[in-house]
C-alpha atoms as a PDB file:
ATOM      1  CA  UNK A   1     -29.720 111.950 266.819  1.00  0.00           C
ATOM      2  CA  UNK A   2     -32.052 114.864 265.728  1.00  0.00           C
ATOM      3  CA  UNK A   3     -30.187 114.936 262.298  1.00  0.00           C
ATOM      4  CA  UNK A   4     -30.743 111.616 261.713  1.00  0.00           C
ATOM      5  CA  UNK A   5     -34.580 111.981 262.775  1.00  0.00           C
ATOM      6  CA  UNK A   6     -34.782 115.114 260.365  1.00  0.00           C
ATOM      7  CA  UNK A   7     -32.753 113.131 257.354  1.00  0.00           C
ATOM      8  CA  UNK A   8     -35.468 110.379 258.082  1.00  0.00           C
ATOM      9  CA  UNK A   9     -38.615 112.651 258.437  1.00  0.00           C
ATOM     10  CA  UNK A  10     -37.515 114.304 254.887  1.00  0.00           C
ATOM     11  CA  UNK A  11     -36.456 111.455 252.728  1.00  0.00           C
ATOM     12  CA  UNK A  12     -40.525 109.717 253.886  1.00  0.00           C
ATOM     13  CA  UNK A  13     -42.012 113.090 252.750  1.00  0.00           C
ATOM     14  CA  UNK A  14     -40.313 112.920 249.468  1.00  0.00           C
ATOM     15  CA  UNK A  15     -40.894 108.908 249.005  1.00  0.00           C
ATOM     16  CA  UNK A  16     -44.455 110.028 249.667  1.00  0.00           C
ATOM     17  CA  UNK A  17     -44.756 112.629 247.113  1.00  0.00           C
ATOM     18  CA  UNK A  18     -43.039 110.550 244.347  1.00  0.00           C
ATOM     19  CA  UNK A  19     -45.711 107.403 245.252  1.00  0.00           C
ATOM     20  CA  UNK A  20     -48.545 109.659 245.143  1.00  0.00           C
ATOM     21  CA  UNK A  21     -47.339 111.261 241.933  1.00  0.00           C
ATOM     22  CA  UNK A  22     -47.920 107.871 240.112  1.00  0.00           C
ATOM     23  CA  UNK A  23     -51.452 106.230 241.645  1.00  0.00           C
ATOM     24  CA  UNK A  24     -53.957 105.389 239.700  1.00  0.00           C
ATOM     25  CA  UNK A  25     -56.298 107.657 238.308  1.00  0.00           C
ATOM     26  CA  UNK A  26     -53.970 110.412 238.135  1.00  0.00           C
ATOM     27  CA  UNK A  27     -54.817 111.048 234.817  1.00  0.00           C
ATOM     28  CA  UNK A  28     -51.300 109.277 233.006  1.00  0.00           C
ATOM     29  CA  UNK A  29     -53.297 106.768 230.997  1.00  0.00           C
ATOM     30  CA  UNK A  30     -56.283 106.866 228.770  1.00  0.00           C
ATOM     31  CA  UNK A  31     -58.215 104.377 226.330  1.00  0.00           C
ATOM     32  CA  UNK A  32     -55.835 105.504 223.295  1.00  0.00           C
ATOM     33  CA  UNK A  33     -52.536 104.572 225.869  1.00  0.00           C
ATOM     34  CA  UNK A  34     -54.116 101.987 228.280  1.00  0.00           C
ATOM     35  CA  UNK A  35     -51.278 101.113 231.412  1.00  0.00           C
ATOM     36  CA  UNK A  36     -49.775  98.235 231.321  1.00  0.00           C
ATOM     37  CA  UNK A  37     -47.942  95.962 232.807  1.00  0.00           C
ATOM     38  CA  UNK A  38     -45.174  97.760 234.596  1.00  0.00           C
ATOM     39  CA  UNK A  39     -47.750 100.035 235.132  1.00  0.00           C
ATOM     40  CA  UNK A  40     -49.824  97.319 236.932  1.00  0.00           C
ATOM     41  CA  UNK A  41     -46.851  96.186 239.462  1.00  0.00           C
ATOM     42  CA  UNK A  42     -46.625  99.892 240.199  1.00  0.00           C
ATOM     43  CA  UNK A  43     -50.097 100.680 241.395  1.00  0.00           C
ATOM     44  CA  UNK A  44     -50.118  96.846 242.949  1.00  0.00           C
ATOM     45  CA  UNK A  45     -47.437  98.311 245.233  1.00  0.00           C
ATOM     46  CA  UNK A  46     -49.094 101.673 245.992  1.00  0.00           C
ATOM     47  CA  UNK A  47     -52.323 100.087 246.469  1.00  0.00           C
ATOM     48  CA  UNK A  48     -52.785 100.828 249.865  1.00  0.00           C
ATOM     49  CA  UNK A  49     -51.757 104.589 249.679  1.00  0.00           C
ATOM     50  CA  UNK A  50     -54.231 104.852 246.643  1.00  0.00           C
ATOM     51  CA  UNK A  51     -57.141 103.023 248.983  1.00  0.00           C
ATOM     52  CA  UNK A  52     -56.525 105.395 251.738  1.00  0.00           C
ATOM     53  CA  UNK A  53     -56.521 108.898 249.449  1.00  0.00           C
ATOM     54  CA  UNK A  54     -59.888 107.389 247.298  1.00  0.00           C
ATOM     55  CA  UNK A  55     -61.445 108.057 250.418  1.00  0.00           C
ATOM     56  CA  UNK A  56     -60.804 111.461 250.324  1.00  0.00           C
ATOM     57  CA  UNK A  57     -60.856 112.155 246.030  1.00  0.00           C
ATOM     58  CA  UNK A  58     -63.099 110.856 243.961  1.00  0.00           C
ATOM     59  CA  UNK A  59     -60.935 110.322 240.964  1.00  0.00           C
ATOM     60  CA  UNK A  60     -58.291 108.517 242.797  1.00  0.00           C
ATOM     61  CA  UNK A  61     -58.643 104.513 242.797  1.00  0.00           C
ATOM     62  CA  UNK A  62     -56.705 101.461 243.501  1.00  0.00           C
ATOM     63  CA  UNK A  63     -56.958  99.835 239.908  1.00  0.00           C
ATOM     64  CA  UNK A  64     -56.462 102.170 236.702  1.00  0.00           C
ATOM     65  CA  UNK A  65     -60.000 101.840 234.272  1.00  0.00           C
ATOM     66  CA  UNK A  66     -57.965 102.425 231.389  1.00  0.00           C
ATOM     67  CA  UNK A  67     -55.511  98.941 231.434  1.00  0.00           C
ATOM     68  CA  UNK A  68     -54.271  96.700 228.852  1.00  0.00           C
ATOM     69  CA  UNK A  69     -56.147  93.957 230.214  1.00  0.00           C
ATOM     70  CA  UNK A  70     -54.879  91.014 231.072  1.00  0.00           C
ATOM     71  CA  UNK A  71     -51.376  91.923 231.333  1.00  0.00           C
ATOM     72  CA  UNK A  72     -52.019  95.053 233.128  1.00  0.00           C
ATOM     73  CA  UNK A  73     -54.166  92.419 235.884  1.00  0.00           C
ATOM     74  CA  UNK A  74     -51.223  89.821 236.100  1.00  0.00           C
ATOM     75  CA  UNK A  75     -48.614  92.545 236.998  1.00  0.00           C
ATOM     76  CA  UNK A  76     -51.164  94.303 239.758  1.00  0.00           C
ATOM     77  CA  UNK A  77     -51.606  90.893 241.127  1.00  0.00           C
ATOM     78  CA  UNK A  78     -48.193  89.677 241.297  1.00  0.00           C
ATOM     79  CA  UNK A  79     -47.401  93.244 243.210  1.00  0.00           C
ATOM     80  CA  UNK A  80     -50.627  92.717 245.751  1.00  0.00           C
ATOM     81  CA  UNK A  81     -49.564  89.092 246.444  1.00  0.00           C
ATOM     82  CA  UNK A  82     -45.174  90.170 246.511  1.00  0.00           C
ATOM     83  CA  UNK A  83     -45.627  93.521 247.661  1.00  0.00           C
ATOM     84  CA  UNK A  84     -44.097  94.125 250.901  1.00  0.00           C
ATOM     85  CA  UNK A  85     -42.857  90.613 252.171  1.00  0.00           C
ATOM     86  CA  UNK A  86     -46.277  88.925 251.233  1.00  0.00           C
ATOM     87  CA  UNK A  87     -43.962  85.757 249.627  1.00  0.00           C
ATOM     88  CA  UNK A  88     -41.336  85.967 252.492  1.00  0.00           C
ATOM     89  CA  UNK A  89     -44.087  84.725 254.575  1.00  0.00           C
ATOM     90  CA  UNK A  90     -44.403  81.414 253.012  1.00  0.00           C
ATOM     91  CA  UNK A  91     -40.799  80.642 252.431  1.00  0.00           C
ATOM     92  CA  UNK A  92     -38.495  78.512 254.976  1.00  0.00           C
ATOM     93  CA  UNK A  93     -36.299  80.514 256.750  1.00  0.00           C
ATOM     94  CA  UNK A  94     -34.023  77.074 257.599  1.00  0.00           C
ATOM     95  CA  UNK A  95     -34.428  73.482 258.109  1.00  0.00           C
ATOM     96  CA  UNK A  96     -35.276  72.706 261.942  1.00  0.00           C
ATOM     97  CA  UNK A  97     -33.737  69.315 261.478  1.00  0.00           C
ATOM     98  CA  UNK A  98     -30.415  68.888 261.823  1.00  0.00           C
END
């Protein structure tokens, strides 16, 4: 049981590390390469980590400045609105009528 706690504990460390590797602001994209809009599902779906460590670094922030534009806004969107189970909550999960 403590083996599977440790194997646990180390594999969210190193999920951690990759997600905060890639948030926005990190420096990866600039006005001559603007994200776009893979990069824009990406930091839809790390959108909360990058909310909580803005409060703690100024450069750090939820939405890149230096997008494609509208592309980069429909892929952040679509990740905000899918990301974790947000659709599964308006599907059916099975008829009630039989």
């Amino acid at each position: 049981m403590k083996k599977r706690m440790f194997i646990l504990v180390i594999m969210s460390v190193f999920i951690l590390f990759t997600v905060v590797g890639c948030i926005p602001g990190d420096g990866s994209a600039s006005a001559i390469k603007p994200a776009g809009f893979l990069w824009g599902i990406w930091h839809g779906w790390v959108a909360p980590v990058s909310l909580i460590m803005g409060l703690f670094n100024d450069n750090i922030r939820v939405y890149e400045v230096f997008n494609s534009g509208w592309w980069y806004d429909f892929g952040f969107y679509m990740a905000v609105i899918s990301g974790f189970g947000g659709l599964a909550l308006f599907r059916k999960k099975g008829s009630k009528h039989k």
